[in-house]
Protein backbone atom coordinates (compact mmCIF):
# COMPACT_ATOMS: atom_id res chain seq x y z
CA UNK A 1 -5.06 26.92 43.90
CA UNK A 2 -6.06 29.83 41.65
CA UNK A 3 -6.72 32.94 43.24
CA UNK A 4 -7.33 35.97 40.14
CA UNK A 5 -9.15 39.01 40.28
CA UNK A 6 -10.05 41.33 37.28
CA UNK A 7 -7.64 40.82 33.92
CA UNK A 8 -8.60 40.14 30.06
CA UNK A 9 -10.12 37.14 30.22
CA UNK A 10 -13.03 38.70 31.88
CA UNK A 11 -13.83 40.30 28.35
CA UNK A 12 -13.67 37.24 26.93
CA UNK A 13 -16.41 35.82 29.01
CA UNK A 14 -18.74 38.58 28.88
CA UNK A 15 -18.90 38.03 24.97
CA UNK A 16 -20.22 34.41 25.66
CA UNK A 17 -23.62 33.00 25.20
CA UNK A 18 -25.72 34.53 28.66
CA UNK A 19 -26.82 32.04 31.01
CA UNK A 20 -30.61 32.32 32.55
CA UNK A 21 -29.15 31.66 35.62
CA UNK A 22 -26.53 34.23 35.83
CA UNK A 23 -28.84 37.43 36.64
CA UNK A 24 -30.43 35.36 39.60
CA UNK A 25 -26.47 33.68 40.78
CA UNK A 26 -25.59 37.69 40.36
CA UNK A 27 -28.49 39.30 42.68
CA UNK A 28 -27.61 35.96 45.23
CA UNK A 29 -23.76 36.63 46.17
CA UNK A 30 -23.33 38.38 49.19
CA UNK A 31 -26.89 37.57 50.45
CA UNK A 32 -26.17 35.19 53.46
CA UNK A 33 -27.13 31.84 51.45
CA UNK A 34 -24.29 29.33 50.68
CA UNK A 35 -25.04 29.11 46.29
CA UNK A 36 -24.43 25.66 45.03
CA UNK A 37 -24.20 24.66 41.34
CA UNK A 38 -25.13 21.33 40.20
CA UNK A 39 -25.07 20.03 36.82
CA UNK A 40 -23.07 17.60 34.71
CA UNK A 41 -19.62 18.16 33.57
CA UNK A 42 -18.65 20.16 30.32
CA UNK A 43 -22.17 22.14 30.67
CA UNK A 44 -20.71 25.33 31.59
CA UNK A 45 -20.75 25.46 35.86
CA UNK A 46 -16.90 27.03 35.45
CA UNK A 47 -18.00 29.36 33.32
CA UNK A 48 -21.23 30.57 34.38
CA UNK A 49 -19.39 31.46 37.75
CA UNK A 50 -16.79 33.34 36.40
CA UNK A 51 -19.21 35.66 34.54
CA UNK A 52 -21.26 36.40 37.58
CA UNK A 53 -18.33 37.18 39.78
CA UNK A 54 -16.97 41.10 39.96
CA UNK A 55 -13.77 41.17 38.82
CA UNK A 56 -13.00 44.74 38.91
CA UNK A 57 -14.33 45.02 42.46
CA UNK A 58 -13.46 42.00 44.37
CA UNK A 59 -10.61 39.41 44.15
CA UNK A 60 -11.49 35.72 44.33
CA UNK A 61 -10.14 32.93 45.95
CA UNK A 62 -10.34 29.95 43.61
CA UNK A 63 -10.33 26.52 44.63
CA UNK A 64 -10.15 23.50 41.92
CA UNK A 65 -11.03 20.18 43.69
CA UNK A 66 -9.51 18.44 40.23
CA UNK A 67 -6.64 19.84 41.81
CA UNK A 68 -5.16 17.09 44.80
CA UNK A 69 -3.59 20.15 46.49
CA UNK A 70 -6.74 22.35 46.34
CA UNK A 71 -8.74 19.09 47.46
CA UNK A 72 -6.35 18.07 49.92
CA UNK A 73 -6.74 21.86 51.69
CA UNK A 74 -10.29 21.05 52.32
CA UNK A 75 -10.37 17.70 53.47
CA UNK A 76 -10.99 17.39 57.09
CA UNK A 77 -9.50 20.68 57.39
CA UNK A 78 -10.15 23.21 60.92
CA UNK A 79 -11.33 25.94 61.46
CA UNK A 80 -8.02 27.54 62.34
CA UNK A 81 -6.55 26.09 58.94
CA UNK A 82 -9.40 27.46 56.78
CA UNK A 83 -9.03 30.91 58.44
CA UNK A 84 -5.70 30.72 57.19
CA UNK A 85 -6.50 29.66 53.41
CA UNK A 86 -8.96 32.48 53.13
CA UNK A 87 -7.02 35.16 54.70
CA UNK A 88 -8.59 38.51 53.97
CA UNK A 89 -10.89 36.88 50.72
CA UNK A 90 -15.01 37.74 50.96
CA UNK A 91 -15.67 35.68 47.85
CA UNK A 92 -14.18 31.64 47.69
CA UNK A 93 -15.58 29.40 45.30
CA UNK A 94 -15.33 26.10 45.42
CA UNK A 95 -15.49 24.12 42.13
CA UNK A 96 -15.78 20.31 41.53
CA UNK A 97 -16.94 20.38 45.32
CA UNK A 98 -18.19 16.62 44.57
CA UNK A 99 -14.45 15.42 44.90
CA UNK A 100 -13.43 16.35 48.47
CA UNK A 101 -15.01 13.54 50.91
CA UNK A 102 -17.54 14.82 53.35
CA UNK A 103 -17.41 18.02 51.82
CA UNK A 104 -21.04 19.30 52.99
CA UNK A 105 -19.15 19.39 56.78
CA UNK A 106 -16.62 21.86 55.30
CA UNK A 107 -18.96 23.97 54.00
CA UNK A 108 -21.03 23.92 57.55
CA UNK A 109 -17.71 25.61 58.92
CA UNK A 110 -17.19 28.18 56.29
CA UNK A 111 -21.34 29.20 56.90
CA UNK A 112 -20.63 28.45 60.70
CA UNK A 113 -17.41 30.75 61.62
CA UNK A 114 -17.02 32.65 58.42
CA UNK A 115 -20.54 34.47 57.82
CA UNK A 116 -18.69 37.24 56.03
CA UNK A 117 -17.33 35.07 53.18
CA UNK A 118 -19.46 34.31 49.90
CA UNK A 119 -19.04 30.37 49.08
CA UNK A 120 -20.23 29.18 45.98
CA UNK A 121 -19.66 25.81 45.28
CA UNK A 122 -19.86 23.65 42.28
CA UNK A 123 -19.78 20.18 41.09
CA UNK A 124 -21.50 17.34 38.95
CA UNK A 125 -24.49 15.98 40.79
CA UNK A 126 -23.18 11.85 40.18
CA UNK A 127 -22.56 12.00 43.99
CA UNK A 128 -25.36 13.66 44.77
CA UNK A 129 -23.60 16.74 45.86
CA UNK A 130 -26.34 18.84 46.96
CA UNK A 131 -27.91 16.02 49.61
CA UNK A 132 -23.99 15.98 50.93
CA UNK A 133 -24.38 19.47 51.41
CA UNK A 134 -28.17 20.14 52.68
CA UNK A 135 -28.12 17.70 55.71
CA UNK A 136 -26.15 20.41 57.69
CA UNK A 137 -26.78 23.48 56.11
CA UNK A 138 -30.51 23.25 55.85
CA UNK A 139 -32.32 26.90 55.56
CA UNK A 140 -28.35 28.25 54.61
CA UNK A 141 -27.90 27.13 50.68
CA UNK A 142 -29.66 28.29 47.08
CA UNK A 143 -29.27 25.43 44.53
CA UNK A 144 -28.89 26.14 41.17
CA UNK A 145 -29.16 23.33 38.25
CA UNK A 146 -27.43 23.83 35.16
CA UNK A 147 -27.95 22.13 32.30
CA UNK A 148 -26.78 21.91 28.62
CA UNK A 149 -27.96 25.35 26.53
CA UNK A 150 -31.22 25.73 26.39
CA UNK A 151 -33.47 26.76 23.31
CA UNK A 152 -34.55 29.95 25.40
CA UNK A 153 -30.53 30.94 26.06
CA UNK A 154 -29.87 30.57 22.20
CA UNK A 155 -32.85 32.39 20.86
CA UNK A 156 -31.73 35.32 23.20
CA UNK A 157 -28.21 35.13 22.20
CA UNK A 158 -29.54 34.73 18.39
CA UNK A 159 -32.82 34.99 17.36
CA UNK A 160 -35.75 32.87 16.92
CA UNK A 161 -35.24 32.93 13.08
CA UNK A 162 -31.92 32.12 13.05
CA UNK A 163 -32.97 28.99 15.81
CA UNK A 164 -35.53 28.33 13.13
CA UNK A 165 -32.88 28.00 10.51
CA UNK A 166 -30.81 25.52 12.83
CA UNK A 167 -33.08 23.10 14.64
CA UNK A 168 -32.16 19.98 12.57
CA UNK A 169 -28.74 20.03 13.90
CA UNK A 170 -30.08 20.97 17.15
CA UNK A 171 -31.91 17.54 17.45
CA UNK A 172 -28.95 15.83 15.98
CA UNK A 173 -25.93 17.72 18.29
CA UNK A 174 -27.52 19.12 21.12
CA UNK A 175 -26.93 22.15 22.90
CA UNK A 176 -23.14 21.14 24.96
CA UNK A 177 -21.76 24.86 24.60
CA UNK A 178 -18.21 23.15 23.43
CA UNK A 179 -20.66 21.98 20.01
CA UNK A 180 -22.29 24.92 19.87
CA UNK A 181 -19.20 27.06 20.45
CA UNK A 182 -17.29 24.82 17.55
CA UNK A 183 -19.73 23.54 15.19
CA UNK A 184 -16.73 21.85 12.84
CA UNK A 185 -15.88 19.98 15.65
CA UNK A 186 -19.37 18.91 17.20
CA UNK A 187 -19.20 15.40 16.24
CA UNK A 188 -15.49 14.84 18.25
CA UNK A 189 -16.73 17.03 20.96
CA UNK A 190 -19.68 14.77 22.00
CA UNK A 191 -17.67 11.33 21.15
CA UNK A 192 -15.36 12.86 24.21
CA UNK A 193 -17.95 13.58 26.78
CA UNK A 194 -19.87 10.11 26.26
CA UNK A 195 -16.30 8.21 26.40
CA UNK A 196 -14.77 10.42 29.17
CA UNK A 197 -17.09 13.24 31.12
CA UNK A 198 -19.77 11.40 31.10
CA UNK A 199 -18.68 8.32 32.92
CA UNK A 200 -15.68 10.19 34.55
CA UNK A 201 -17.43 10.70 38.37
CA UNK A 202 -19.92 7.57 38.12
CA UNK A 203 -17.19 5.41 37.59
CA UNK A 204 -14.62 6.68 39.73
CA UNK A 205 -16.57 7.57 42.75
CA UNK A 206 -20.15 5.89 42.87
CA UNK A 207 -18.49 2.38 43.30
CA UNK A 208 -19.34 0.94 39.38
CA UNK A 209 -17.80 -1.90 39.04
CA UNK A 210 -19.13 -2.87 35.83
CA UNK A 211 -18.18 -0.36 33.30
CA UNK A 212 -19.47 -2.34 30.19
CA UNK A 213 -22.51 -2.60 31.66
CA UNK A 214 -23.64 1.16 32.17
CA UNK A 215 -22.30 1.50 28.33
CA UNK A 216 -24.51 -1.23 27.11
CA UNK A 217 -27.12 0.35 29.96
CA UNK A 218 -27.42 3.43 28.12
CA UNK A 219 -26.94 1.81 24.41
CA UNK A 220 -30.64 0.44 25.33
CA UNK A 221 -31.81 3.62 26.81
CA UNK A 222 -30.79 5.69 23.68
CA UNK A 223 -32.67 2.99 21.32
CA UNK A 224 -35.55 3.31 23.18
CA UNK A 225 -35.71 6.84 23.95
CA UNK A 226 -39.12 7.65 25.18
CA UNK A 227 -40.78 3.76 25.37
CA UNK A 228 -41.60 2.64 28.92
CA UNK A 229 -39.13 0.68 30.04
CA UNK A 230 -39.00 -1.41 33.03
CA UNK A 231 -35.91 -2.88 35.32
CA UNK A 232 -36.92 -6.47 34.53
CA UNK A 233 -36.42 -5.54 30.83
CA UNK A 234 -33.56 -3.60 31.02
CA UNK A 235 -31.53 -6.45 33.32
CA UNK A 236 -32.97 -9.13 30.91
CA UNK A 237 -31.63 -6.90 27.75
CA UNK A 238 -28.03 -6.64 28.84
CA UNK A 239 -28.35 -9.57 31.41
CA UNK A 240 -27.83 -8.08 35.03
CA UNK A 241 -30.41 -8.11 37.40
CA UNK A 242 -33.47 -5.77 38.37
CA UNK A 243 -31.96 -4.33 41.20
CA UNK A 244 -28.34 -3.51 39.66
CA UNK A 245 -30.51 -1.67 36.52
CA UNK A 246 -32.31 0.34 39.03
CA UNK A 247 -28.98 1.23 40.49
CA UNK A 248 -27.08 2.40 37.24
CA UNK A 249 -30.81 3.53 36.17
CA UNK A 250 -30.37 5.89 39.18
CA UNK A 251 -27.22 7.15 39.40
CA UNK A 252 -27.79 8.31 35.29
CA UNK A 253 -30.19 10.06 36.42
CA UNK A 254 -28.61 11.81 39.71
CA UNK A 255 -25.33 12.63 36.61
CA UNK A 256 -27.87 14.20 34.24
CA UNK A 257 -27.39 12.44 31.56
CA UNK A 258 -31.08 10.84 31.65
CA UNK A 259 -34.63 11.83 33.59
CA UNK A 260 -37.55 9.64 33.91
CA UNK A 261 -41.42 10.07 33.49
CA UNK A 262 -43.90 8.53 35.84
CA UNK A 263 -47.06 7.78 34.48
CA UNK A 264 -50.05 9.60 35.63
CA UNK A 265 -52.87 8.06 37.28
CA UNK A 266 -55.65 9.32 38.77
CA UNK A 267 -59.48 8.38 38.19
CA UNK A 268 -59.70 6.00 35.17
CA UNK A 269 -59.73 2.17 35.90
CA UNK A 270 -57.21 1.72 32.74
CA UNK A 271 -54.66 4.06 33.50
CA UNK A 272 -51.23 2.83 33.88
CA UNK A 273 -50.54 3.47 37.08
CA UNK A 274 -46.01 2.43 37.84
CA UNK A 275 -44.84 2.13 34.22
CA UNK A 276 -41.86 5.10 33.54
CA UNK A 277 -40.44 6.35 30.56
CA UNK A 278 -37.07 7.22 30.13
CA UNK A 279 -35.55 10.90 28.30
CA UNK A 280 -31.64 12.08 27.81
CA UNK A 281 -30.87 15.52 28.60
CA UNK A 282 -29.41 16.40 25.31
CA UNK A 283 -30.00 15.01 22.19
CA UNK A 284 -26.53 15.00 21.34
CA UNK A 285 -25.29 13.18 24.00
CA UNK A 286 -27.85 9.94 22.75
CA UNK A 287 -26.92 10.21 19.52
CA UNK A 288 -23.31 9.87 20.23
CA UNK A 289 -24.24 7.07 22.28
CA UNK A 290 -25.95 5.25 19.12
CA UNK A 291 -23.14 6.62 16.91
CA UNK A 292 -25.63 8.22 14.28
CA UNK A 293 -25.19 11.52 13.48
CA UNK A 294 -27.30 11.64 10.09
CA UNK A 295 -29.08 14.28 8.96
CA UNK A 296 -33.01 13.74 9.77
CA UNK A 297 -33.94 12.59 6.38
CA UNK A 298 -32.14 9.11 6.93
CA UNK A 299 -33.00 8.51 9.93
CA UNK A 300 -36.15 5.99 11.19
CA UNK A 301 -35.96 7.88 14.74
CA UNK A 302 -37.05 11.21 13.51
CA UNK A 303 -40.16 11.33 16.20
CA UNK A 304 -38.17 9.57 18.75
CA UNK A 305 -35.83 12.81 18.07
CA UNK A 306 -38.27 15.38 18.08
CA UNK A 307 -40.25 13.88 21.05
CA UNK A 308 -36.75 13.81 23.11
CA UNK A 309 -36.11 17.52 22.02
CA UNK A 310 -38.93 19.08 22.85
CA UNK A 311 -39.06 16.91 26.26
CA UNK A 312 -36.14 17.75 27.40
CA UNK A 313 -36.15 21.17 26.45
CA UNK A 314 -39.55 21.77 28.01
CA UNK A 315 -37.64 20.22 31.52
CA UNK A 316 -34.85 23.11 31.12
CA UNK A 317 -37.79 25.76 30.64
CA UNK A 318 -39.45 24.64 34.04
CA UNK A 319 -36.23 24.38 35.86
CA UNK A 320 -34.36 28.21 34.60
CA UNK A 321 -37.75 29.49 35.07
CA UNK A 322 -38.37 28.04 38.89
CA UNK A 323 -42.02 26.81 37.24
CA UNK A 324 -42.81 24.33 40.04
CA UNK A 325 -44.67 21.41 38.13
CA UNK A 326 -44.96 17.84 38.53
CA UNK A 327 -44.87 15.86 35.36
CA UNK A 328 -45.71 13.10 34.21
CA UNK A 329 -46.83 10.83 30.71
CA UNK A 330 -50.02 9.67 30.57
CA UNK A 331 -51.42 5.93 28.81
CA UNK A 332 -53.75 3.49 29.00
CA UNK A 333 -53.77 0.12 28.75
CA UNK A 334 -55.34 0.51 25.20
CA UNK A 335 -52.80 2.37 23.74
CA UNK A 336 -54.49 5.89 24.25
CA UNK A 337 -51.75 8.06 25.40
CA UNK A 338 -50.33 11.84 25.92
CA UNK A 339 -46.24 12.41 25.76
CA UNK A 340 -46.62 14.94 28.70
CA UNK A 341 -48.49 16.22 31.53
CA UNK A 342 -47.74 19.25 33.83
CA UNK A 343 -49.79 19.56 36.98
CA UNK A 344 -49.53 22.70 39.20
CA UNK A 345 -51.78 24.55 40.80
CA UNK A 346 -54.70 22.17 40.70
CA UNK A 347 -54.18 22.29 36.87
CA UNK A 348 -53.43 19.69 34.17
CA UNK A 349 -51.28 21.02 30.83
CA UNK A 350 -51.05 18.52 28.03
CA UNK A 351 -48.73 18.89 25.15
CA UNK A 352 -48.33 15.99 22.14
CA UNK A 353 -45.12 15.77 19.97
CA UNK A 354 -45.94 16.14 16.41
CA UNK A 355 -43.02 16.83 13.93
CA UNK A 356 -45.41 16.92 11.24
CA UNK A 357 -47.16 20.34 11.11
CA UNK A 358 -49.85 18.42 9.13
CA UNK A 359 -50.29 15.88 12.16
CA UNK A 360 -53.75 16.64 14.09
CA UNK A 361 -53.87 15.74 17.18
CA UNK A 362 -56.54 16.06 20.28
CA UNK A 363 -57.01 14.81 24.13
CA UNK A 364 -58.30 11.15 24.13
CA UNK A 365 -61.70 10.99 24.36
CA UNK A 366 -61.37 9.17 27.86
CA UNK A 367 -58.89 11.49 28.98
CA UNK A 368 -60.82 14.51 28.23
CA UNK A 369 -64.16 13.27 30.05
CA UNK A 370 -62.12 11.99 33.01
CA UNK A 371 -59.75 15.13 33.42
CA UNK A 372 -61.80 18.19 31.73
CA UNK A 373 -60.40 21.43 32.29
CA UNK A 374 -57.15 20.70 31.16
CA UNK A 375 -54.96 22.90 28.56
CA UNK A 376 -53.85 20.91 25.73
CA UNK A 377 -51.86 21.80 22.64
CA UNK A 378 -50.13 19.89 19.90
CA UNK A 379 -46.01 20.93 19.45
CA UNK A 380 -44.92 20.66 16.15
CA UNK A 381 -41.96 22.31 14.26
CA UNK A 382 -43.74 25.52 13.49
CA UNK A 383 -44.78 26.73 16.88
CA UNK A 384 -42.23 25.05 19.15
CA UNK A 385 -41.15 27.78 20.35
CA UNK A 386 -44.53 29.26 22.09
CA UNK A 387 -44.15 26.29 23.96
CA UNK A 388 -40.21 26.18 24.75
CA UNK A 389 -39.12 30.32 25.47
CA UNK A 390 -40.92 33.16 27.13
């Protein structure tokens, strides 16, 4: 158990690259909501709350569920024994929540008897953390999600120039802050969080019992980056069944590591109506899983790159922005096809890939007459940014 209030490393994290998140965590503590943090490991939850908390003001009780001691204290644990671990704290955070069984029917007692007390918890979502939590504290938690950097963060900590100057080896490393923060050292970084983080809770607490076979899972999800892909294909690929790819498919997804894209469907007869694509959070996290780190001018997967970047990165934007949108991709059984759809508000929003400046694109003709008032624009290196910052 760590319990710190305000001392040097404080400065230390106020120099650090400012989270979107952190004005909104900031304005939220104190407000009568339970704040939970979800997000994959090594993305910066530990950090994020540190920087929001007041040091100078207000000491902190800190509890590290890594920790068995820390874990064990809030494990079927009373009321009486919780009044007594808190003792005179108003703030308690509560980090790598995920690891304490049943942990959502702690936190019901700390909201229940201990309305006074600011809990913010934290944890990686591979357990589903935050449907643990909601079932009994519905109308009495604020869910964050944090992700890897996003494009928006840097060119506010940088500039747009500079972001300019470095996108190649942001499509090639990513945005992890540990390969940001240490560029010399980006390649070992991500070879550690795809052989350890990134498999640590999935493996260890989502009953896997087949290790090789999420590896060789997402070996075929990184070499197809942005294809449709179906169970029956993936199962056939590494030979396991439908049913156990959906599984691993799924808990991928509920880890962060990967997102899928239904297709869209709506009025035209040849419209692909259950096929999904699949997308990795970070770039750098799929190429680590391919083992290719070359620069883009050696590389045959130079669209598959750019499409994944500017997915993904268009995902963050929604998400630190609160944009409510379902998306989608959109193709026919033709071939015609769009890499993404937004629809809010009654509204469509189409936006093609294009590395290639030089690249025209427009909406299908069928997709135009069949959906008509929809925004479309083509993303390519040169105006990426309109599309991907405020």
């Amino acid at each position: 158990m760590l319990i710190f209030g305000y001392d040097r490393e404080f400065t230390y994290f106020q120099l650090m690259i400012t989270r979107q998140k952190e004005s909104e965590l900031r304005k939220r503590i104190h407000q009568g909501k339970l704040l939970v943090i979800i997000g994959p490991r090594q993305v910066g939850k530990t950090t994020l709350m540190k920087q929001v908390l007041d040091f100078p003001n207000e000491k902190v009780l800190w509890l590290n569920c890594d920790n068995p001691d820390d874990r064990q204290s809030l494990f079927e644990v009373t009321t009486s024994a919780l009044k007594s671990l808190i003792g005179g704290y108003k703030l308690v955070v509560i980090d790598e929540a995920q690891r304490v069984p049943n942990i959502g029917l702690t936190l019901k007692i700390l909201a229940d008897e201990f309305p006074e007390v600011q809990v913010i918890a934290s944890g990686s979502s591979a357990l589903d953390l935050a449907n643990s939590i909601k079932e009994p504290l519905t109308g009495r938690i604020r869910e964050f999600q944090l992700h890897p950097i996003s494009i928006e963060e840097l060119c506010l900590h940088t500039s747009p120039r500079e972001e300019k100057r470095l996108l190649e080896r942001r499509m090639i490393f990513g945005f992890y802050p540990e390969v940001i923060n240490h560029p010399s050292e980006a390649q070992e970084a991500l070879q550690e969080i795809t052989s350890s983080y990134l498999y640590k809770d999935i493996l260890s607490l989502a009953d896997v019992r087949m290790p090789t076979v999420l590896q060789k899972l997402l070996l075929a999800l990184a070499l197809q980056v942005g294809s449709e892909v179906t169970f029956n294909d993936l199962g056939n690929t590494i030979g396991i069944d439908k049913e156990t790819a959906e599984k691993y498919l799924d808990l991928l997804e509920k880890a962060f590591v990967i997102f899928r894209l239904n297709s869209f469907s709506r009025n035209m007869r040849r419209e692909l109506k259950k096929s999904r694509k699949i997308y990795f959070w970070d770039n750098g996290v799929r190429n680590a899983i391919i083992n290719n780190f070359n620069s883009l001018d050696l590389r045959n997967d130079k669209g598959a790159l750019w499409e994944n970047f500017i997915i993904s990165e268009r995902m963050k934007y929604l998400s630190y922005n609160r944009i409510h949108s379902n998306v989608y991709f959109w193709r026919t059984t033709t071939g015609k096809e769009l890499d993404w759809l937004e629809e809010r508000e009654g509204k469509l929003f189409a936006f093609e890939a294009k590395w290639n400046p030089e690249r025209r694109a427009k909406l299908p003709l069928g997709f135009e007459e069949a959906y008509p008032e929809t925004e479309f624009r083509v993303v390519n290196r040169e105006n990426y940014l309109d599309v991907l910052t405020q």
